[in-house]
C-alpha atoms as a PDB file:
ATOM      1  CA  UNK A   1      90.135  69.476 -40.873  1.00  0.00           C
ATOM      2  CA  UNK A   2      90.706  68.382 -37.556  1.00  0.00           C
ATOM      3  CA  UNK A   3      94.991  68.925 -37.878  1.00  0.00           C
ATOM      4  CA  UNK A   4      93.924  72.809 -38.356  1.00  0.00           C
ATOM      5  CA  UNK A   5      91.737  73.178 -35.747  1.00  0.00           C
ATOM      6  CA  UNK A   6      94.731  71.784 -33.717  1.00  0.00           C
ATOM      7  CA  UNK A   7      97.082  73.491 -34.894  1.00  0.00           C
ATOM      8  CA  UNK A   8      95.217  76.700 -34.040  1.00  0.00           C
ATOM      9  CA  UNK A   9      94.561  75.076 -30.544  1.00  0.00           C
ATOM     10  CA  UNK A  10      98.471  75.157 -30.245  1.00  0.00           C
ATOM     11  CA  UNK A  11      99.380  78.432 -32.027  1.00  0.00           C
ATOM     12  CA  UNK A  12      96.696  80.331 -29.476  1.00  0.00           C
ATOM     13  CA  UNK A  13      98.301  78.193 -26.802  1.00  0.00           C
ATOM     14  CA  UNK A  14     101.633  79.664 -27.405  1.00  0.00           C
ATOM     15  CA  UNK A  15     100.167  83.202 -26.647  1.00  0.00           C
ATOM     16  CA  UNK A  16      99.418  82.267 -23.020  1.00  0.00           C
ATOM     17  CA  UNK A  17     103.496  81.259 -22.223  1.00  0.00           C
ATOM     18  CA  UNK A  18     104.812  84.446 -24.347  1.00  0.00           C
ATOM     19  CA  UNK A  19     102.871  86.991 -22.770  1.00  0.00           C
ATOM     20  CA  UNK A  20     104.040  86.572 -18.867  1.00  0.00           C
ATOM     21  CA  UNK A  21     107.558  87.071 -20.333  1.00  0.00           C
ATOM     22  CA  UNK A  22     106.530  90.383 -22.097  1.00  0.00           C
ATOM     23  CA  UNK A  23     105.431  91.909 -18.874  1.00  0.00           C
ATOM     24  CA  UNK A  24     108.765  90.495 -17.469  1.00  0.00           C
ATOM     25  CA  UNK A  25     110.869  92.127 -20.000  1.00  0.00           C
ATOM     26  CA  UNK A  26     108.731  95.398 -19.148  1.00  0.00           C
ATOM     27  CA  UNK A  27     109.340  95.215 -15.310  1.00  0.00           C
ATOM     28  CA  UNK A  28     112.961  94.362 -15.830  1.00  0.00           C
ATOM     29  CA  UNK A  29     113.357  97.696 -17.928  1.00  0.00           C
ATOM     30  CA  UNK A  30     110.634  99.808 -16.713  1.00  0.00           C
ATOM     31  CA  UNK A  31     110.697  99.111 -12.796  1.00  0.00           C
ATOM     32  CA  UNK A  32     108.137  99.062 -10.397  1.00  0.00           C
ATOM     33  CA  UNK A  33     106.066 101.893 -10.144  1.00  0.00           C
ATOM     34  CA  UNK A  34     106.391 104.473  -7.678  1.00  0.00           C
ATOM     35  CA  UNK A  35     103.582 105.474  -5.846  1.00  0.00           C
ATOM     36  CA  UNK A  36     103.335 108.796  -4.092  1.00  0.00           C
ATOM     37  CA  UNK A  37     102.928 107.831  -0.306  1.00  0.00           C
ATOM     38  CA  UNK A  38     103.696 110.512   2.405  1.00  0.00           C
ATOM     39  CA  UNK A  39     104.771 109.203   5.882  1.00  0.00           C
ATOM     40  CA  UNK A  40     104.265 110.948   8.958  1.00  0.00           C
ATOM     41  CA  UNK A  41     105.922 110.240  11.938  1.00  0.00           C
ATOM     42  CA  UNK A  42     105.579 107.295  13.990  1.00  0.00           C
ATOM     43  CA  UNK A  43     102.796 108.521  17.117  1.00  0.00           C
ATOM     44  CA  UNK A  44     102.625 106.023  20.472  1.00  0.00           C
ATOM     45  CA  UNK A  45      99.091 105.318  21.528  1.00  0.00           C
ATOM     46  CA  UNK A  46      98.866 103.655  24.683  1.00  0.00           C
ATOM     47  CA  UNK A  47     100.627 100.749  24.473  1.00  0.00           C
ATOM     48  CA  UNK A  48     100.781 100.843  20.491  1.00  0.00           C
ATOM     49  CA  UNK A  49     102.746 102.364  17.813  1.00  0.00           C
ATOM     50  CA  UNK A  50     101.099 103.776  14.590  1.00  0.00           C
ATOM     51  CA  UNK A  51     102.394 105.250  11.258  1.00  0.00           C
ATOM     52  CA  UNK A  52      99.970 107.674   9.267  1.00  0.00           C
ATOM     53  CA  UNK A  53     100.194 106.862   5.690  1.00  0.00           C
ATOM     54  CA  UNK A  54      98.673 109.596   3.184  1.00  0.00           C
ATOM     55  CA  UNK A  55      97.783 107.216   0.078  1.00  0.00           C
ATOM     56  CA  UNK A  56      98.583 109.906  -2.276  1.00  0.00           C
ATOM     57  CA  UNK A  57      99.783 113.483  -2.425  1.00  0.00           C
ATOM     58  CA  UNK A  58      96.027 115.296  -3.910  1.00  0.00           C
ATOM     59  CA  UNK A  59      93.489 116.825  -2.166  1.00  0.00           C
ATOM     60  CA  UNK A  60      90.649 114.703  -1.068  1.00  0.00           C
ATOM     61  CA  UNK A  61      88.203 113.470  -4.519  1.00  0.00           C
ATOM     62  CA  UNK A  62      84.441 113.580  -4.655  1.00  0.00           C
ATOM     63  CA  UNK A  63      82.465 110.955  -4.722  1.00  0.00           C
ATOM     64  CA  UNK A  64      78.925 111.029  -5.808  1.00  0.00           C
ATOM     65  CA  UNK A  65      76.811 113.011  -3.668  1.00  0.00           C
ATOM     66  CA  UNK A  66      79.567 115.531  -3.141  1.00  0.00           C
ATOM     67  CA  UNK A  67      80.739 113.210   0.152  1.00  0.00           C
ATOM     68  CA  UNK A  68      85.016 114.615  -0.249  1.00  0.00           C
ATOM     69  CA  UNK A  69      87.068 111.401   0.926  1.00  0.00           C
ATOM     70  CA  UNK A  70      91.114 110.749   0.897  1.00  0.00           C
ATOM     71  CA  UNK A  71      92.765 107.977   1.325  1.00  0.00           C
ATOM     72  CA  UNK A  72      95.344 106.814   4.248  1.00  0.00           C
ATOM     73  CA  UNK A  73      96.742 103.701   5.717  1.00  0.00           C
ATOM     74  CA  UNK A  74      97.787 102.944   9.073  1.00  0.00           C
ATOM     75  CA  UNK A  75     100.829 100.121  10.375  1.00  0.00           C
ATOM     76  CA  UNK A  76     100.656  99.208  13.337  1.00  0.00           C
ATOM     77  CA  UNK A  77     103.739  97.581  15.445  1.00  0.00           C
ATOM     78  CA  UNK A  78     103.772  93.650  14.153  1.00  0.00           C
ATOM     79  CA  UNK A  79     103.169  92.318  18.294  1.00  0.00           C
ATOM     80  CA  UNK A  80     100.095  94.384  18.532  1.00  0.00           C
ATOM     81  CA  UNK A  81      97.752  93.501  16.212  1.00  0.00           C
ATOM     82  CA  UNK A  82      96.302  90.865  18.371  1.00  0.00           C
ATOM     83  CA  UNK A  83      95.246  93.632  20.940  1.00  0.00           C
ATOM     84  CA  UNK A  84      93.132  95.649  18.135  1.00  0.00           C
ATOM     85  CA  UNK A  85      88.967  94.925  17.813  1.00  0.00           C
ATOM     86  CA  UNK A  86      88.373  98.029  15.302  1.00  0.00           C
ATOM     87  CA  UNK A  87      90.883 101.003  13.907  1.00  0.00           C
ATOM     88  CA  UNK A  88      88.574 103.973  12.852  1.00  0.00           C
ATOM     89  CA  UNK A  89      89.936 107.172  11.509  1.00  0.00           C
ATOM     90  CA  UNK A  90      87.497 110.519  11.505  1.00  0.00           C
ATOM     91  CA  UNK A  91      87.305 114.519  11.016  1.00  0.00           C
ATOM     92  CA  UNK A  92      86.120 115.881  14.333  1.00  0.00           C
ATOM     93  CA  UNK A  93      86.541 118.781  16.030  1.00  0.00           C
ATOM     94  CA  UNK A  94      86.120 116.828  19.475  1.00  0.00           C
ATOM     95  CA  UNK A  95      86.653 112.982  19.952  1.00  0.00           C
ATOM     96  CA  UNK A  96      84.027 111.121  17.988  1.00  0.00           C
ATOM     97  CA  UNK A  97      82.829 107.878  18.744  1.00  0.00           C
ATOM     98  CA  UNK A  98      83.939 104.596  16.743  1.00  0.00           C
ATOM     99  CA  UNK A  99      81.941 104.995  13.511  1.00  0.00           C
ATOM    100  CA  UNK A 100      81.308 100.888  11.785  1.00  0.00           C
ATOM    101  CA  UNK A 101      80.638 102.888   8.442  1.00  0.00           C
ATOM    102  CA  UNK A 102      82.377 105.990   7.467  1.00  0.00           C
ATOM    103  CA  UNK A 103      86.659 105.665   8.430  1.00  0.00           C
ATOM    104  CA  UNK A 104      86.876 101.968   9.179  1.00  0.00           C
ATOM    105  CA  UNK A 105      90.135 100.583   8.776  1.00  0.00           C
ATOM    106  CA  UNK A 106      90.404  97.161   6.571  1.00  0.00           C
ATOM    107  CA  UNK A 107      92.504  95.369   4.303  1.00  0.00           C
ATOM    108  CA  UNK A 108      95.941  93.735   5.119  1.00  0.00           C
ATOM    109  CA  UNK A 109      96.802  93.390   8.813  1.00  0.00           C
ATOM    110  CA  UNK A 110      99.535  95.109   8.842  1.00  0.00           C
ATOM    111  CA  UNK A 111      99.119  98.018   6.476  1.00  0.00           C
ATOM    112  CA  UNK A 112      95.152  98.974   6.978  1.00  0.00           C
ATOM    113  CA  UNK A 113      93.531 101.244   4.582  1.00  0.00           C
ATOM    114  CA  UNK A 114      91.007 104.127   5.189  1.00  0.00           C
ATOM    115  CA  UNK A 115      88.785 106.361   3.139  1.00  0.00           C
ATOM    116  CA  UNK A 116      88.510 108.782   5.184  1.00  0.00           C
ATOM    117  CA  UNK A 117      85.125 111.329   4.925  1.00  0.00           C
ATOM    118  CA  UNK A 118      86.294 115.122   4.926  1.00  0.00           C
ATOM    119  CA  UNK A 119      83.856 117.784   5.323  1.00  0.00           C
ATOM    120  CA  UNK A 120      82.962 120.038   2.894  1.00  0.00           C
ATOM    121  CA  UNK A 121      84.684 122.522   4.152  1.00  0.00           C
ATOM    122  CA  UNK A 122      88.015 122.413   6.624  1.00  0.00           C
ATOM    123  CA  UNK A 123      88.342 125.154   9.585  1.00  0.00           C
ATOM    124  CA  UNK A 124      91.437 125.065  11.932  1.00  0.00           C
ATOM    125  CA  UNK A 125      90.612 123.239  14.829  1.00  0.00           C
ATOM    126  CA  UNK A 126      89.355 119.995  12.473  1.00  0.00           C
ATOM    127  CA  UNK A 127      91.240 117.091  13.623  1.00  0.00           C
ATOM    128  CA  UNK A 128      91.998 113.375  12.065  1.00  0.00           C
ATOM    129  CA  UNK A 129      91.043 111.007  15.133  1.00  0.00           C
ATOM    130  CA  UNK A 130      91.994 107.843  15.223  1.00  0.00           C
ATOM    131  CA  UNK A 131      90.223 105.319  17.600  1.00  0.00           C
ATOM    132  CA  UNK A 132      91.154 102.289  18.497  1.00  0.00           C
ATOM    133  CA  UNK A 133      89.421  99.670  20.278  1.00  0.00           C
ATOM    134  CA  UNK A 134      90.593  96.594  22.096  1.00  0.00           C
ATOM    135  CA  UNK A 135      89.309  93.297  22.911  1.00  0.00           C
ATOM    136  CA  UNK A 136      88.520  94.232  26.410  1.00  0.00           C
ATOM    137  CA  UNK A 137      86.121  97.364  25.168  1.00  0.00           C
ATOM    138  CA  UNK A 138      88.960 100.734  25.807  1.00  0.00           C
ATOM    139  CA  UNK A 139      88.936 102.617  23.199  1.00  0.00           C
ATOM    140  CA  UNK A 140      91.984 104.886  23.235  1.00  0.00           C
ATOM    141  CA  UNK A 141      92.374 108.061  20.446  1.00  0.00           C
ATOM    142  CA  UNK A 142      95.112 109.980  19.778  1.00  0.00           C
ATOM    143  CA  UNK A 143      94.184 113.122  16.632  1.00  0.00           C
ATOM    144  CA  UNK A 144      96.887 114.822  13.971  1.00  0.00           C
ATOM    145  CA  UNK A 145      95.743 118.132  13.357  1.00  0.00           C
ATOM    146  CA  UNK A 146      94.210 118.491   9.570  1.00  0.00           C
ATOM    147  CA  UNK A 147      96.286 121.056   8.351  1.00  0.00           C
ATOM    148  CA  UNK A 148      99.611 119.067   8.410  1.00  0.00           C
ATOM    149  CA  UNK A 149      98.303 115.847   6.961  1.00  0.00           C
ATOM    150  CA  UNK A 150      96.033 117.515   4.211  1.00  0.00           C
ATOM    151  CA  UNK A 151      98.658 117.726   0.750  1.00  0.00           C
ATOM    152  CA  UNK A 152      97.606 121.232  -1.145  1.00  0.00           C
END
């Protein structure tokens, strides 16, 4: 009895070291995938440099409560992330101020991610903010206008 219930030990053993080399032989034929990221062109802000990232190309998804969000990402220059308290992207018509809950920017250092609340409906002069604050308490804001960094 107990050789069996080794011998199954080993058997579902031998699953564990075949089954990283499956999904190797499926990335080596398959590839990576490709995700659908839009780039827009690198903007200056003060002293910084900042690439808008739209995650993907679809208009902005409900969420419960009918809140519409999208996501985007945002890389910064490599010798300025020291310089950056809080990255906060918004919808305003006028500058808002820094929100700590809806657009916050988080994740990796140098590629932050952003769901970003839209309203429920877009007019022209909507604008995606984006507010940075420093160590030393400026905040400094630079906008894209919505209609050329919305996809359909």
């Amino acid at each position: 009895m107990q050789y069996k219930v080794k011998k199954k030990a080993i058997n579902f053993s031998f699953i564990f070291v075949v089954i990283p080399f499956l999904f190797l032989v499926y990335y080596y034929f398959v590839g990576e995938v490709e995700h659908e990221h839009k780039y827009y062109e690198k903007r200056s802000i003060d002293d910084f440099n900042v690439v808008l990232i739209e995650e993907e190309k679809t208009p902005p998804y409900t969420i419960f409560g009918g809140t519409k969000m999208k996501n985007y990402a945002l890389k910064f220059d490599i010798e300025n992330l020291d310089y950056i308290r809080v990255a906060n992207l918004q919808i305003s018509k006028i500058a808002p101020e820094i929100s700590l809950i809806n657009g916050l920017a988080h994740d990796n250092p140098y590629e932050l991610h952003v769901h970003v609340v839209f309203p429920q409906n877009l007019e022209e002069e909507d604008k995606l903010w984006l507010s940075i604050e420093k160590w030393d308490g400026t905040t400094k804001q630079i906008f894209w206008p919505v209609k050329e960094i919305v996809s359909n």
